[in-house]
C-alpha atoms as a PDB file:
ATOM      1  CA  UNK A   1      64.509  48.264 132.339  1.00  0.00           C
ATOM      2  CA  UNK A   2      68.090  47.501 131.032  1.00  0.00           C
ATOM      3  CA  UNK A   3      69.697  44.795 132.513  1.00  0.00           C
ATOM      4  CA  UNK A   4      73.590  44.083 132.412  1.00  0.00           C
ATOM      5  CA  UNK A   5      75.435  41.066 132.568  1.00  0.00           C
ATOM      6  CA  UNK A   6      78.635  41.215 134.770  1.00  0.00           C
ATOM      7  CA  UNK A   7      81.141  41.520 131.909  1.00  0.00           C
ATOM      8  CA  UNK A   8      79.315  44.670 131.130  1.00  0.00           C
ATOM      9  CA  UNK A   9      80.691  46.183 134.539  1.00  0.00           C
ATOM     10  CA  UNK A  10      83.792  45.245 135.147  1.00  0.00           C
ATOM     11  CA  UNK A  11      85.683  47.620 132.920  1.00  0.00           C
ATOM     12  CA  UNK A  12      84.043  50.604 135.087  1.00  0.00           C
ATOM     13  CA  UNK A  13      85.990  48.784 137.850  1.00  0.00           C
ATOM     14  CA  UNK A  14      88.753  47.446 136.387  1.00  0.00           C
ATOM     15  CA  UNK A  15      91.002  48.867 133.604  1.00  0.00           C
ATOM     16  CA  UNK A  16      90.052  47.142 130.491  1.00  0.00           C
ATOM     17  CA  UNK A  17      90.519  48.047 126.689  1.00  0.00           C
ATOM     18  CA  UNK A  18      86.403  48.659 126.451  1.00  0.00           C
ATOM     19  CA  UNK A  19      86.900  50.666 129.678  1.00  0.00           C
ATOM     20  CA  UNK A  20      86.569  54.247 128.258  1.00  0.00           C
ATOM     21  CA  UNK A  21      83.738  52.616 126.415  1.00  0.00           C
ATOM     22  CA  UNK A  22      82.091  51.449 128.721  1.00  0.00           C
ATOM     23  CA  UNK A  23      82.024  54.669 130.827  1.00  0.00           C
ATOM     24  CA  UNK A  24      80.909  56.859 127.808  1.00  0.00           C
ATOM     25  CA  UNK A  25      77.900  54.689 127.425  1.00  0.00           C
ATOM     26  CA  UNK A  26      76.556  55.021 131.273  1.00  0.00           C
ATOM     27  CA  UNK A  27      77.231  58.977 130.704  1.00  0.00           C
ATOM     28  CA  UNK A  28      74.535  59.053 127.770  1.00  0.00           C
ATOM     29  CA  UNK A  29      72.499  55.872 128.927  1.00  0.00           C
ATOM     30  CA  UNK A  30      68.661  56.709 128.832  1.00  0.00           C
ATOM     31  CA  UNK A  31      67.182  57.822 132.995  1.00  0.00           C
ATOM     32  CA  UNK A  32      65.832  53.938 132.769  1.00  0.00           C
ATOM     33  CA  UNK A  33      66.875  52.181 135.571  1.00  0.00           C
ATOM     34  CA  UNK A  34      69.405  50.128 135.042  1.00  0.00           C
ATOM     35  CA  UNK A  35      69.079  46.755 136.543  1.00  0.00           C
ATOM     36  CA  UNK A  36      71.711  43.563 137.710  1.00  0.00           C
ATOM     37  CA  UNK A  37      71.038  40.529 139.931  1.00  0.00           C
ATOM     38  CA  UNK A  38      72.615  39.157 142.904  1.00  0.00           C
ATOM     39  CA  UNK A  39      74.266  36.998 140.553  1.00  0.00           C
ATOM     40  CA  UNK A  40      76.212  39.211 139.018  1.00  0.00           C
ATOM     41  CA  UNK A  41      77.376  40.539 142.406  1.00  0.00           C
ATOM     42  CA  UNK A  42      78.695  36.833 143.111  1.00  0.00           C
ATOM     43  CA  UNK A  43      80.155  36.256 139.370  1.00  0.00           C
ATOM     44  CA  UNK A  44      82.177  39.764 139.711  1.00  0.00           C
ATOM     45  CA  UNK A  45      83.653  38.261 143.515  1.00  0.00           C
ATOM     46  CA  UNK A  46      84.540  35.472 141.609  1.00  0.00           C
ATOM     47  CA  UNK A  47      85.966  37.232 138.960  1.00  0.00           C
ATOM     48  CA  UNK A  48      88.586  38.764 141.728  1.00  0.00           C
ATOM     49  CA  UNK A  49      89.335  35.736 143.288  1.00  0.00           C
ATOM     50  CA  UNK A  50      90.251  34.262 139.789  1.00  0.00           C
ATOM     51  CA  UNK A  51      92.670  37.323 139.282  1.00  0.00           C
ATOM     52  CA  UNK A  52      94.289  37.219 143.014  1.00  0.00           C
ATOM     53  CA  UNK A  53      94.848  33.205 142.345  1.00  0.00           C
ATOM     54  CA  UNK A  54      96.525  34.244 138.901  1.00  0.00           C
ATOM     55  CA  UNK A  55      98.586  36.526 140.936  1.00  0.00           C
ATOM     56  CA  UNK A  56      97.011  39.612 138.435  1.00  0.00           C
ATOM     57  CA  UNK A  57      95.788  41.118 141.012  1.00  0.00           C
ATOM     58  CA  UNK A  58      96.836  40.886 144.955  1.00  0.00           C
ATOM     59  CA  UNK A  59      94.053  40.926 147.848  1.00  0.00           C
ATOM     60  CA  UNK A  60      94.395  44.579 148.793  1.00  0.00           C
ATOM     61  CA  UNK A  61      93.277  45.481 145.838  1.00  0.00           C
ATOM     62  CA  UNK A  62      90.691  43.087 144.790  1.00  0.00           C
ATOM     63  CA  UNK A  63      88.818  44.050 148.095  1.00  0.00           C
ATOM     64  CA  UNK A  64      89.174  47.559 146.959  1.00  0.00           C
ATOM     65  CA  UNK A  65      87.908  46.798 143.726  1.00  0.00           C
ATOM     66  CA  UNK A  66      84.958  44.897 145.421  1.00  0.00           C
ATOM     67  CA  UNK A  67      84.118  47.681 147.317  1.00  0.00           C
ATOM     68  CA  UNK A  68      84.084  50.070 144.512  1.00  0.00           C
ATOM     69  CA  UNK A  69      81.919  47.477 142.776  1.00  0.00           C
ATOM     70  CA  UNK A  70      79.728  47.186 145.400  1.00  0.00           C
ATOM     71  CA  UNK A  71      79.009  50.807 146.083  1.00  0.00           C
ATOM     72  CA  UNK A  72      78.278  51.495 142.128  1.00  0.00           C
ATOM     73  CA  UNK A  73      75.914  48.710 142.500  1.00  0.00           C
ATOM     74  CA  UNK A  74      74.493  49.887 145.548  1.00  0.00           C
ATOM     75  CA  UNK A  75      74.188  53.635 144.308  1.00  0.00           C
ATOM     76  CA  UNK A  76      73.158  53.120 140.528  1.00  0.00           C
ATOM     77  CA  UNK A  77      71.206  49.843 139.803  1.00  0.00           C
ATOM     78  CA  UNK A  78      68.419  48.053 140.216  1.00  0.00           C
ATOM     79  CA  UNK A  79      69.462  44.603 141.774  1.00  0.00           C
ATOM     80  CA  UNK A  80      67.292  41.318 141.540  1.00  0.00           C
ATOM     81  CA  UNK A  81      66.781  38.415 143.637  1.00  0.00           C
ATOM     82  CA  UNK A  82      66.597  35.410 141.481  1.00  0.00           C
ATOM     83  CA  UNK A  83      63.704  33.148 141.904  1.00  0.00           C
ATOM     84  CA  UNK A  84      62.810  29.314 140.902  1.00  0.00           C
ATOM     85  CA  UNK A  85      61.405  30.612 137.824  1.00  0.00           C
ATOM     86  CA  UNK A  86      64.800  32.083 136.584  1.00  0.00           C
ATOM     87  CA  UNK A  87      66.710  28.921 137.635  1.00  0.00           C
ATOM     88  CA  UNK A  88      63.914  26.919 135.710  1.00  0.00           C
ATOM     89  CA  UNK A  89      63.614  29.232 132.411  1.00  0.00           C
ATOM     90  CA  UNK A  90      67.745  28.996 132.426  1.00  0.00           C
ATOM     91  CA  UNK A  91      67.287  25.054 132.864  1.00  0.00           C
ATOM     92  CA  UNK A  92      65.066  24.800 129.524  1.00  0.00           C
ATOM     93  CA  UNK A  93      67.074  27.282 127.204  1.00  0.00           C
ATOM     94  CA  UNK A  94      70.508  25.209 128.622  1.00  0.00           C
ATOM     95  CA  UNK A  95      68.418  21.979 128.056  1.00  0.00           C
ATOM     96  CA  UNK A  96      68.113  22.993 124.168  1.00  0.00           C
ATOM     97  CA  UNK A  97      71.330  22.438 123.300  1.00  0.00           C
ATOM     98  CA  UNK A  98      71.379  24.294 120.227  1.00  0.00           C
ATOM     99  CA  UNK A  99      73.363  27.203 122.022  1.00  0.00           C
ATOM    100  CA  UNK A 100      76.751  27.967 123.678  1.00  0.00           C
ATOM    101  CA  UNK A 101      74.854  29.264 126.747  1.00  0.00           C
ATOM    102  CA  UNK A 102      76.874  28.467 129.821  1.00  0.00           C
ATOM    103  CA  UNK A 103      74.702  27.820 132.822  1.00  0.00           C
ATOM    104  CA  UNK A 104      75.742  31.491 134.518  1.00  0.00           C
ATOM    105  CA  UNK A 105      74.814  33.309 131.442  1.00  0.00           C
ATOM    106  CA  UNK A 106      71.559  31.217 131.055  1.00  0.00           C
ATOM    107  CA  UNK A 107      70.462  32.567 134.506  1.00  0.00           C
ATOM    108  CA  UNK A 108      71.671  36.250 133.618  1.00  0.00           C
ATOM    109  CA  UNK A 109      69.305  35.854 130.411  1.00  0.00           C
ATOM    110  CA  UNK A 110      66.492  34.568 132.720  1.00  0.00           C
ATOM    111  CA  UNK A 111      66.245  37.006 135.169  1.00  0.00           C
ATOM    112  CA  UNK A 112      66.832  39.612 132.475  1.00  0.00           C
ATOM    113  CA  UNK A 113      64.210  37.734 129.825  1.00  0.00           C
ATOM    114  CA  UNK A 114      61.680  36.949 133.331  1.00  0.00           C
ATOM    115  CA  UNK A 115      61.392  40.581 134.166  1.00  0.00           C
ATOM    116  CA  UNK A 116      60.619  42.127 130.447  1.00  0.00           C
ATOM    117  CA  UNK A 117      63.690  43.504 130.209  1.00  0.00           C
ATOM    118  CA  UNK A 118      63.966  46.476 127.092  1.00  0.00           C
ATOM    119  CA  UNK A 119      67.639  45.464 126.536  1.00  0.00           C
ATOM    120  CA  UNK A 120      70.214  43.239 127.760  1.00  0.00           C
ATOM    121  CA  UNK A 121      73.693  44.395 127.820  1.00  0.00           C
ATOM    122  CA  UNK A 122      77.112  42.146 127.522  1.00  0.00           C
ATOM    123  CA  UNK A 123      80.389  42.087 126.285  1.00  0.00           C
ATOM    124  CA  UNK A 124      80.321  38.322 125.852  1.00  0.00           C
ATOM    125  CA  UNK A 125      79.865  37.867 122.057  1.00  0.00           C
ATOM    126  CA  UNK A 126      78.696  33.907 123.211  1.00  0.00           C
ATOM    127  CA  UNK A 127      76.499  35.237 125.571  1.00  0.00           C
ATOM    128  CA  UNK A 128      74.857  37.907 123.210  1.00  0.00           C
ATOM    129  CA  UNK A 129      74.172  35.039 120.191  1.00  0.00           C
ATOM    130  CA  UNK A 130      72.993  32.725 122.258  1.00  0.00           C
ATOM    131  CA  UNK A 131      71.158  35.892 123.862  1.00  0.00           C
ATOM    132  CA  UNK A 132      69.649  36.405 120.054  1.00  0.00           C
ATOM    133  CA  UNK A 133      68.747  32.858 119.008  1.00  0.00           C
ATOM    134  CA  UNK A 134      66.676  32.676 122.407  1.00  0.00           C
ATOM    135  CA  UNK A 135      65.214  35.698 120.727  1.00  0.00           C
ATOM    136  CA  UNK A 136      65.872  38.129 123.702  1.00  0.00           C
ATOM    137  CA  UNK A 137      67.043  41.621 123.531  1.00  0.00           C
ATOM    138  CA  UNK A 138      71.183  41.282 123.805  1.00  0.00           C
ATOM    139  CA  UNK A 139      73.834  43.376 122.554  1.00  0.00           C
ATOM    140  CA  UNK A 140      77.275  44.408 123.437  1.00  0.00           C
ATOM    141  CA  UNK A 141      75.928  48.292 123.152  1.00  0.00           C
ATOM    142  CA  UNK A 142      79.060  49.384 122.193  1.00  0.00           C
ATOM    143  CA  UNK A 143      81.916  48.569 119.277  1.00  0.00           C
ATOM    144  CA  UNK A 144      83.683  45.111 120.317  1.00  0.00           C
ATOM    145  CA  UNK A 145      86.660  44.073 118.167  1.00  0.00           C
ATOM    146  CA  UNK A 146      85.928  41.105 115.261  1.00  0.00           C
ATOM    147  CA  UNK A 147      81.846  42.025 116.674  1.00  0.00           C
ATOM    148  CA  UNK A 148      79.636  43.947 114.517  1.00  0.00           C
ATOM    149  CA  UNK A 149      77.563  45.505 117.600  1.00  0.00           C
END
């Protein structure tokens, strides 16, 4: 299974420089299922509302965007329910304190890290080091600017 964070999907929804990217890594992605959590269904709503408060974006079409969102999720992935032992694994690794994990992408690395995941994709550079010294499977997958992934 190969699990990916939110910032991994929003550039097949959104126009984004790692857009065409993004989309040319699904087309030659391995038949594995790929896998996201409920989380990352409410971190990409809250992504939208964050871009219709900024004025980037207006409501129209951030509930388009939802939808479209929503429907690739639906029709493509894997989604899991997180569970007390993916709120307590992201508890311990934030409780280290020798990373820059930020509590959402503690819980993405749980659930991901909790269910033996193969690879764990995200185009947060913090996300993927911390990701690393946790020892855990992350990478950006594809060519990030300044990132040698």
């Amino acid at each position: 299974m190969r699990y990916f964070d939110t910032s991994f999907l929003v550039p097949l929804v959104l126009p984004e420089a790692t857009s065409e990217q993004v989309a040319r890594f699904f087309e030659v992605l391995p038949g594995e299922d790929p896998a996201v959590s409920h989380w990352t269904r409410v971190e990409f709503t809250s992504l939208l509302a964050r871009e219709v408060r900024m004025n980037s974006l207006d409501s129209a079409a951030a509930r388009e965007a939802g939808s479209r969102f929503e429907a690739m999720v639906e029709r493509s992935f894997v989604v899991f329910s997180p569970d007390r032992d993916d709120f307590d694994r992201a508890r311990d690794w934030l409780g280290r304190f020798d990373t820059t994990l930020r509590a959402g992408d503690a819980l993405h690395l749980a659930i991901a890290a909790n269910r033996h995941a193969e690879a764990i994709y995200s185009l947060d550079t913090a996300m993927i080091a911390a990701g690393r010294a946790l020892g855990l499977p992350a990478s950006a997958g594809i060519l990030l600017p300044g990132y040698g992934d």
